[in-house]
Protein backbone atom coordinates (compact mmCIF):
# COMPACT_ATOMS: atom_id res chain seq x y z
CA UNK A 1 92.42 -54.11 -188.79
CA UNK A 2 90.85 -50.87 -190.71
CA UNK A 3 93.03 -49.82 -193.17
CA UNK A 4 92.27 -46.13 -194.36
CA UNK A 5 90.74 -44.93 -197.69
CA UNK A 6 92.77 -45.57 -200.70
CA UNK A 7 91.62 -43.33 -203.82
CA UNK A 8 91.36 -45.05 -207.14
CA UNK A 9 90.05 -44.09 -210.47
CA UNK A 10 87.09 -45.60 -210.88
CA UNK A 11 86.88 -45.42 -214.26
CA UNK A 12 84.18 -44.51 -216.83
CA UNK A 13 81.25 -42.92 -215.11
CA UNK A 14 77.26 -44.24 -216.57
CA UNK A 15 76.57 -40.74 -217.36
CA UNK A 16 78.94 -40.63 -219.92
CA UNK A 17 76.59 -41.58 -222.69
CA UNK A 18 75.52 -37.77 -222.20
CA UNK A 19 78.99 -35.76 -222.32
CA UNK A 20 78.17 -34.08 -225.89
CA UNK A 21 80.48 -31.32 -225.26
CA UNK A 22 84.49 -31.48 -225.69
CA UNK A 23 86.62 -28.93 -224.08
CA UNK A 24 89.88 -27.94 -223.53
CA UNK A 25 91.52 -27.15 -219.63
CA UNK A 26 92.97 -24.23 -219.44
CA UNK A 27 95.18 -23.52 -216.36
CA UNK A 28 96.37 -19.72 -215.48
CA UNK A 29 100.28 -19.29 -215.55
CA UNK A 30 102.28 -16.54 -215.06
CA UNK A 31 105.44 -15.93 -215.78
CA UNK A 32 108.75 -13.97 -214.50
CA UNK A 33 110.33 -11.33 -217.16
CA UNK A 34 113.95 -10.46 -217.31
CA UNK A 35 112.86 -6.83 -216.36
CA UNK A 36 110.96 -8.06 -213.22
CA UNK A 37 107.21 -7.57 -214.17
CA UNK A 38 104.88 -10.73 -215.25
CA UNK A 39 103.13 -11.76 -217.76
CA UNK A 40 99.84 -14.36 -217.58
CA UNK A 41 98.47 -16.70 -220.46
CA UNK A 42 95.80 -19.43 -219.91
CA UNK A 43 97.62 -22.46 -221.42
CA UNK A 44 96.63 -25.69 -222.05
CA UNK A 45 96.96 -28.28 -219.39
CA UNK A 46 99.65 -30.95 -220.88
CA UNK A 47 97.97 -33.81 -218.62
CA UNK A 48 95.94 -36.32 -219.99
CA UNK A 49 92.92 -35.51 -217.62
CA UNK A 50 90.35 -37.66 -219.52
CA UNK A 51 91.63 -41.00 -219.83
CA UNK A 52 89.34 -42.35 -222.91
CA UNK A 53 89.79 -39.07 -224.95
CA UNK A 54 93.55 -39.83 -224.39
CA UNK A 55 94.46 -36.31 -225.59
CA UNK A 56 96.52 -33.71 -223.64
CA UNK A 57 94.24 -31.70 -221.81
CA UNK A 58 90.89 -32.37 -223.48
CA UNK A 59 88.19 -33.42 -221.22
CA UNK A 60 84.66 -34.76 -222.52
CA UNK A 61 81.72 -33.85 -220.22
CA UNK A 62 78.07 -32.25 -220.61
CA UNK A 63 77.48 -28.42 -220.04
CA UNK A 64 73.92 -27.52 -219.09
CA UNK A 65 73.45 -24.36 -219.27
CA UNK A 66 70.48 -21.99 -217.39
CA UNK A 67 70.67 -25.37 -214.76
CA UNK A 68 71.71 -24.21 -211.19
CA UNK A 69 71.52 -27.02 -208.57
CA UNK A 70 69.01 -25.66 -205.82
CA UNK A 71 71.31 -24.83 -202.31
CA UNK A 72 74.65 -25.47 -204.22
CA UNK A 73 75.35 -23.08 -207.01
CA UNK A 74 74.90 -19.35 -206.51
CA UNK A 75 72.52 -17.32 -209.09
CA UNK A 76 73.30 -15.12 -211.54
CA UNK A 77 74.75 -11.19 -210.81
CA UNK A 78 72.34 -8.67 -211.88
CA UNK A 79 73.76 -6.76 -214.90
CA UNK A 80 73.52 -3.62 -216.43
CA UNK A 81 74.50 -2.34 -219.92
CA UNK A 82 75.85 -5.65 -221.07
CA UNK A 83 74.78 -9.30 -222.15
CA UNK A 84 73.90 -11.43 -218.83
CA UNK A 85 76.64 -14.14 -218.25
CA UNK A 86 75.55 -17.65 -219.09
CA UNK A 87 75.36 -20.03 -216.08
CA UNK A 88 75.27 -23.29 -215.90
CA UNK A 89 76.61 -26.75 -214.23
CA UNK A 90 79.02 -29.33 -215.66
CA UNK A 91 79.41 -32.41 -214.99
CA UNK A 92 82.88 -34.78 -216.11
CA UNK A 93 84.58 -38.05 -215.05
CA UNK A 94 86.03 -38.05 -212.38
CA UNK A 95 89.87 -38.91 -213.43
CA UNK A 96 92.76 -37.94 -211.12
CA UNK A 97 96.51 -38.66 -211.19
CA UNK A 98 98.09 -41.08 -208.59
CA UNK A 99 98.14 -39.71 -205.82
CA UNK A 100 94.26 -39.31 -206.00
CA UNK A 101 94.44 -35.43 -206.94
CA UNK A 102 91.99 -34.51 -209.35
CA UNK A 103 93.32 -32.83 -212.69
CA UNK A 104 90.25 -30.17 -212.58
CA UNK A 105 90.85 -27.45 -210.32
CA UNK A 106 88.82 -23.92 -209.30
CA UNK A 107 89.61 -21.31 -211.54
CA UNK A 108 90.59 -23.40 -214.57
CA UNK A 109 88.67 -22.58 -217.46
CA UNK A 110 86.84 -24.93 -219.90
CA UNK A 111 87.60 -23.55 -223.91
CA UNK A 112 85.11 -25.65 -225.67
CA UNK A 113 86.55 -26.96 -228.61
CA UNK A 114 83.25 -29.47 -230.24
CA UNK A 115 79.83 -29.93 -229.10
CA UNK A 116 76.22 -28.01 -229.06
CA UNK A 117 77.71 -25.68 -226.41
CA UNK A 118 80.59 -22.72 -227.19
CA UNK A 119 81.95 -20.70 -225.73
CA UNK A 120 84.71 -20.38 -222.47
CA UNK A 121 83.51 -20.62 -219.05
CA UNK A 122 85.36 -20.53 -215.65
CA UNK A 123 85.06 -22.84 -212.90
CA UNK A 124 84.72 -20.46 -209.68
CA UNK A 125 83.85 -23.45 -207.08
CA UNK A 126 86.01 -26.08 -205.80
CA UNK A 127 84.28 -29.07 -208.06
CA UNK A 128 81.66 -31.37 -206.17
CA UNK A 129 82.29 -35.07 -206.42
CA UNK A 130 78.88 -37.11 -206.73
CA UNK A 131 79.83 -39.90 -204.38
CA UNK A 132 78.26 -43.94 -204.83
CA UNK A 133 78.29 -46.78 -203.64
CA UNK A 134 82.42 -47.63 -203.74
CA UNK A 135 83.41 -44.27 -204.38
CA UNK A 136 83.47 -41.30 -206.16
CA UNK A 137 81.05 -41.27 -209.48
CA UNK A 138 81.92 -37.95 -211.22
CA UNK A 139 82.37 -34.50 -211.08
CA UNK A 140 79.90 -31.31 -210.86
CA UNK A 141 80.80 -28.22 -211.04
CA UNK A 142 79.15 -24.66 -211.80
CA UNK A 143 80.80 -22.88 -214.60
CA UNK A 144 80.12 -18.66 -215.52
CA UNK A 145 80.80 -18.24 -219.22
CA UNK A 146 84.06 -15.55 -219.77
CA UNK A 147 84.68 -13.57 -222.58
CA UNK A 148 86.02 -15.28 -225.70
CA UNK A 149 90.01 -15.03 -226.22
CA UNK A 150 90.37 -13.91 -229.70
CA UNK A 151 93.19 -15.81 -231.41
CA UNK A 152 93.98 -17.41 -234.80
CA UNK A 153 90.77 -18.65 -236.38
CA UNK A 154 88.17 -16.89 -234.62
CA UNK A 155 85.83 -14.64 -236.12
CA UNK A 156 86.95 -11.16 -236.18
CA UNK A 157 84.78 -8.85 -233.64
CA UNK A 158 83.71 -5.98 -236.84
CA UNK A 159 83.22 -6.67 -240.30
CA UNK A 160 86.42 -6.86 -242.13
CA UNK A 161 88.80 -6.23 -238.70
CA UNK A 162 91.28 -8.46 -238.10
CA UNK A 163 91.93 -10.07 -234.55
């Protein structure tokens, strides 16, 4: 008798020696205001999508940037009158909740909190899963970097401004 797929976490992934970067999953939500109109904030996801950080919504993984995968990720917009977007691929555990859902989702963003990289960058593409022998591995994914949200604690944008 075949019985059919059952997903599992499989648990920490080899590469995982390499995640140097931390960052925070932010999830777009909008809400419903008393006069009718809405209002969006990224927030914080409140899951615990990285099981040995064990933190709400922190997830450790490894962001190389100026790295596109050849026949996968699409190349960088031409731009004019700005700084170029930074490009890049990023690759996680693969950790999902128990129903075999991943916690990462397209257009979630990744706020990174500790690591060489900074910055916030989106997640445009439904993330890849790097498949071995008894199931999934972990997770690749392009990511565009977005502009920074200015907040408490960031550095002001002019000399002696306030954010």
């Amino acid at each position: 008798m075949i019985t059919p797929f059952v997903p599992y976490p499989p648990g920490q992934s080899p590469l995982r020696a390499f995640y140097t970067t931390t960052a925070q999953v932010l999830r777009l939500s909008p809400s419903l205001a008393p006069g009718g109109g809405m209002t969006t904030a990224w927030n914080a996801l409140s899951a615990i999508v990285d099981p040995i950080l064990d933190q709400p919504g922190l997830l450790a993984c490894r962001i190389e940037l100026g790295f596109l995968r050849p026949g996968q990720d699409q190349p960088a917009p031409f731009v004019a009158g700005r700084v170029p977007d930074r490009i890049g691929v990023c690759y996680f555990d693969l950790a999902t909740d128990m129903n075999g859902n991943p916690f990462v989702f397209a257009g979630d963003r990744l706020s990174c909190v500790s690591g060489p990289v900074r910055g916030t960058f989106e997640i445009r593409n439904v993330p890849d899963v790097a498949q071995s022998f008894t199931g999934g591995h972990h997770i690749e994914v392009q990511v565009i970097e977005v502009g920074h949200q200015v907040g408490p604690g960031t550095p002001t944008p002019f000399p002696g401004g306030a954010p």
